[in-house]
Protein backbone atom coordinates (compact mmCIF):
# COMPACT_ATOMS: atom_id res chain seq x y z
CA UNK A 1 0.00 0.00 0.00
CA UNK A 2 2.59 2.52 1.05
CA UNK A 3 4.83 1.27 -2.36
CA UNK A 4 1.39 2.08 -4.21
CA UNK A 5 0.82 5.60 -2.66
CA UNK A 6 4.21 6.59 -3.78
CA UNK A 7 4.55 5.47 -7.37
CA UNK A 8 1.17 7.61 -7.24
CA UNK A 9 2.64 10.56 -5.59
CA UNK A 10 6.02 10.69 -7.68
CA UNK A 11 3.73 10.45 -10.61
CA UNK A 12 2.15 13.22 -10.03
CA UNK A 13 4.70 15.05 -9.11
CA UNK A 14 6.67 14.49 -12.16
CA UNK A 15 3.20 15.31 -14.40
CA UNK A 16 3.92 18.71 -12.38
CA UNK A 17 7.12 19.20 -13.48
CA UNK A 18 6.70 18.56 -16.87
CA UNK A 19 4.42 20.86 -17.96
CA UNK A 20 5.40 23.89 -20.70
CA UNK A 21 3.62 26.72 -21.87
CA UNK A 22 4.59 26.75 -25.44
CA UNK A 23 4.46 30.15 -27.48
CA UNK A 24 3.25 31.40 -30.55
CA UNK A 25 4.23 34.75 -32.06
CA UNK A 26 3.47 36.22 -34.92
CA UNK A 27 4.27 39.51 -36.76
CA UNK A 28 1.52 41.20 -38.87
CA UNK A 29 2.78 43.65 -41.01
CA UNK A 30 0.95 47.36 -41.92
CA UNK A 31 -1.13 46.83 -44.32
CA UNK A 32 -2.18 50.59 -44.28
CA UNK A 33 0.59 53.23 -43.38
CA UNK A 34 -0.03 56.91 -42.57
CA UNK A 35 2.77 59.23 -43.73
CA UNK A 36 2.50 62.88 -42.27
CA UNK A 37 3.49 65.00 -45.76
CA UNK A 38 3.27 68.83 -45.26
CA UNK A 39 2.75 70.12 -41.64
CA UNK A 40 0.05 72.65 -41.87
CA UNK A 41 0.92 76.33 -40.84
CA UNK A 42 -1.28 79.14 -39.31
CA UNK A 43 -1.93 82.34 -41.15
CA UNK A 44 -3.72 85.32 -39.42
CA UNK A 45 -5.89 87.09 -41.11
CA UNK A 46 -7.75 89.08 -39.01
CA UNK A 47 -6.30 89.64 -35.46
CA UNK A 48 -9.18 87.03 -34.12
CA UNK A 49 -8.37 84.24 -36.56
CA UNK A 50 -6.19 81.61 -37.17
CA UNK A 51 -6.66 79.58 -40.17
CA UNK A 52 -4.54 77.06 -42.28
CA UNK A 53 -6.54 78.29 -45.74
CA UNK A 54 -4.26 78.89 -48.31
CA UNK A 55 -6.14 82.70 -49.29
CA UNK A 56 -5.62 83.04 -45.47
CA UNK A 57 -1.37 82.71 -45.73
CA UNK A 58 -1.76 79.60 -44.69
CA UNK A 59 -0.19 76.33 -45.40
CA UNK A 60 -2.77 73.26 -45.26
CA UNK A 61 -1.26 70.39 -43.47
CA UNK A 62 -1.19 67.37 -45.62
CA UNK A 63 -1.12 63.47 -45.14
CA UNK A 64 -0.56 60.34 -46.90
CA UNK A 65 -2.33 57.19 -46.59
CA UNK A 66 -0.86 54.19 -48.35
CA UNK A 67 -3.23 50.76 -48.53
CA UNK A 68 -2.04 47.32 -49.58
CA UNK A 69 -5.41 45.69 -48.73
CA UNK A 70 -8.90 47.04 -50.50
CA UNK A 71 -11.81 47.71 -48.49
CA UNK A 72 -10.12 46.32 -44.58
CA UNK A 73 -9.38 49.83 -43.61
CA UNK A 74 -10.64 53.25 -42.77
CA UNK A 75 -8.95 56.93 -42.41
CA UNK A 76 -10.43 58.48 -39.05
CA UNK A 77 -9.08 62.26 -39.52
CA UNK A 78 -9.48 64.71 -36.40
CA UNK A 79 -8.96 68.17 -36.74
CA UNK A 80 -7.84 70.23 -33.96
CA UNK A 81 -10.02 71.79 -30.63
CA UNK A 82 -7.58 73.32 -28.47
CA UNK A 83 -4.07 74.33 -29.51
CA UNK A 84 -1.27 71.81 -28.05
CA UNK A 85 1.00 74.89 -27.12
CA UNK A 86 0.04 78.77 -27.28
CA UNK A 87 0.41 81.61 -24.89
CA UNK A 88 -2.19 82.27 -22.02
CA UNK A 89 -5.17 83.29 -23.41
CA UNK A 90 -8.02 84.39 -21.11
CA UNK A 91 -11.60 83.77 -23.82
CA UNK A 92 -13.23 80.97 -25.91
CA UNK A 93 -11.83 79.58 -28.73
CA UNK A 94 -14.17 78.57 -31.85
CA UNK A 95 -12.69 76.01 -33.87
CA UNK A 96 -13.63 74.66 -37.24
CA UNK A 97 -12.14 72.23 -39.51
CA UNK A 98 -12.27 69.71 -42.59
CA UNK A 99 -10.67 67.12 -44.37
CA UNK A 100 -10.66 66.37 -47.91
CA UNK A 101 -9.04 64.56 -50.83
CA UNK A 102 -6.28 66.16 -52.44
CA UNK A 103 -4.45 63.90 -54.34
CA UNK A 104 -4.85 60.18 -55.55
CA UNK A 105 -3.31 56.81 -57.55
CA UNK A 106 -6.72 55.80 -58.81
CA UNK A 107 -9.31 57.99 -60.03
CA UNK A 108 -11.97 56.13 -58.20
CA UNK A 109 -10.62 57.46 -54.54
CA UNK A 110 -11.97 60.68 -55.77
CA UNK A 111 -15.02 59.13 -54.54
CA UNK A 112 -14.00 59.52 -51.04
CA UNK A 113 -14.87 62.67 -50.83
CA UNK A 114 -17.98 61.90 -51.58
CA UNK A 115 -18.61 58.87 -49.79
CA UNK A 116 -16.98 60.12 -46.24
CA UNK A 117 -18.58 60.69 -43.24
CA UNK A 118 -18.52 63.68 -40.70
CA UNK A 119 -19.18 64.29 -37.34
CA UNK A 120 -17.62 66.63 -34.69
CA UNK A 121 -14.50 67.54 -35.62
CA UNK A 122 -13.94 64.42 -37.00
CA UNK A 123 -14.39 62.65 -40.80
CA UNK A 124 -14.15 59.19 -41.75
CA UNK A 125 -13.05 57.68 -45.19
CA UNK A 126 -13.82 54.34 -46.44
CA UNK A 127 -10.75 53.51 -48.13
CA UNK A 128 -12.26 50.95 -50.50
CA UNK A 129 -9.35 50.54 -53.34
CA UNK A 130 -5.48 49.65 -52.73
CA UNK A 131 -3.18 52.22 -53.49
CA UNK A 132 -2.07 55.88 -52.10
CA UNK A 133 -4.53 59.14 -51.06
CA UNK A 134 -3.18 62.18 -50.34
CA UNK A 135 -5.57 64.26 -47.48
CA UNK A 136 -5.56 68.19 -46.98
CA UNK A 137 -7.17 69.56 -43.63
CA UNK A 138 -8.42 72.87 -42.64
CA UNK A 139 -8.26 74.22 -39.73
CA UNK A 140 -9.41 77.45 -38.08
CA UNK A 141 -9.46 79.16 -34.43
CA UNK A 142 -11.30 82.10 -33.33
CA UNK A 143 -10.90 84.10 -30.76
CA UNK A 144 -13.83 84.99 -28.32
CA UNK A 145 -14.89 88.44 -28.11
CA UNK A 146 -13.61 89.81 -31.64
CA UNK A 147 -10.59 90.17 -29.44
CA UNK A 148 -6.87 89.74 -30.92
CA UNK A 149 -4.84 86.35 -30.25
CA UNK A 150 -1.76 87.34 -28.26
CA UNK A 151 1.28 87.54 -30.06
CA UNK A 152 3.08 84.32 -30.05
CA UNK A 153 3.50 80.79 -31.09
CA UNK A 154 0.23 78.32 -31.66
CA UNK A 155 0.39 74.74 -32.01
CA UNK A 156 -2.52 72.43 -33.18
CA UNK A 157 -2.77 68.82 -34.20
CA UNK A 158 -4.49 66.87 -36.50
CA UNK A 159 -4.85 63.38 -35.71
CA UNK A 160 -4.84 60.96 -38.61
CA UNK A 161 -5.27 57.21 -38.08
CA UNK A 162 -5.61 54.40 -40.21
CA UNK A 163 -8.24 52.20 -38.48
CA UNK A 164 -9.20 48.75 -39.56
CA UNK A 165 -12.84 47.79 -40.23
């Protein structure tokens, strides 16, 4: 009995012992990259605005989404509501903003325009065909009060991700 009671006990001892956690890994590669192109830059056009418009003196801030795979992904573009960096400033700021198809591989993505959808600051494009899209965004601040922005430097950022469906 005791002989029996320890062939059982080193047996399960040893069963103990012996067990592994064996791993898997993997590595998925991008199969849509977003490439920042042209950082946008602020004109002033009127003491209370800020705008990226090109008739403004602005520069609009561009970006570059390149898709291997057809119809698996989405661009989610935000434009900016606060500034990142900026000097004190003591009102309201009224933003505004949009994004939009600039430049494309295949004629078809001019249908993205067309097709996207848009809600807060946000927009969202279905990127249906393989290839590259080029996106421009506008942005614009006001100041609250028709008062002037304080001299200075203002930062803003657009977030662009590449989100799959």
């Amino acid at each position: 009995m005791f002989q029996k009671l320890m062939v059982t006990a080193v047996a399960l001892f040893a069963a103990s012992v012996c067990a592994e956690n064996v791993p898997i890994n993997g590595t998925v590669d991008g199969n849509c990259i977003v490439v920042p192109v042209t950082s946008g830059v602020y004109g002033n056009p009127t003491a209370d605005t800020l705008s990226t418009a090109v008739v403004d003196g602005g520069v609009l801030p561009t970006v570059r989404y390149d898709v291997v795979l057809a119809d698996y992904y989405k661009a989610v573009i935000t434009t900016p509501t606060s500034f990142s960096a900026s000097p004190a400033l003591n009102d309201v700021v009224a933003w505004s903003g949009s994004s939009a198809v600039h430049e494309v591989t295949d004629t078809q993505m001019s249908d993205y325009d067309t097709d996207k959808v848009t809600y807060n600051d946000t927009t969202e494009f279905d990127l249906t065909i393989a290839g590259s899209v080029w996106f421009e965004m506008e942005s614009e601040a006001e100041y609250g009060g028709d008062r002037p922005f304080p001299g200075g430097t203002y930062t803003a950022l657009v977030e662009a991700n590449c989100i799959a469906k």
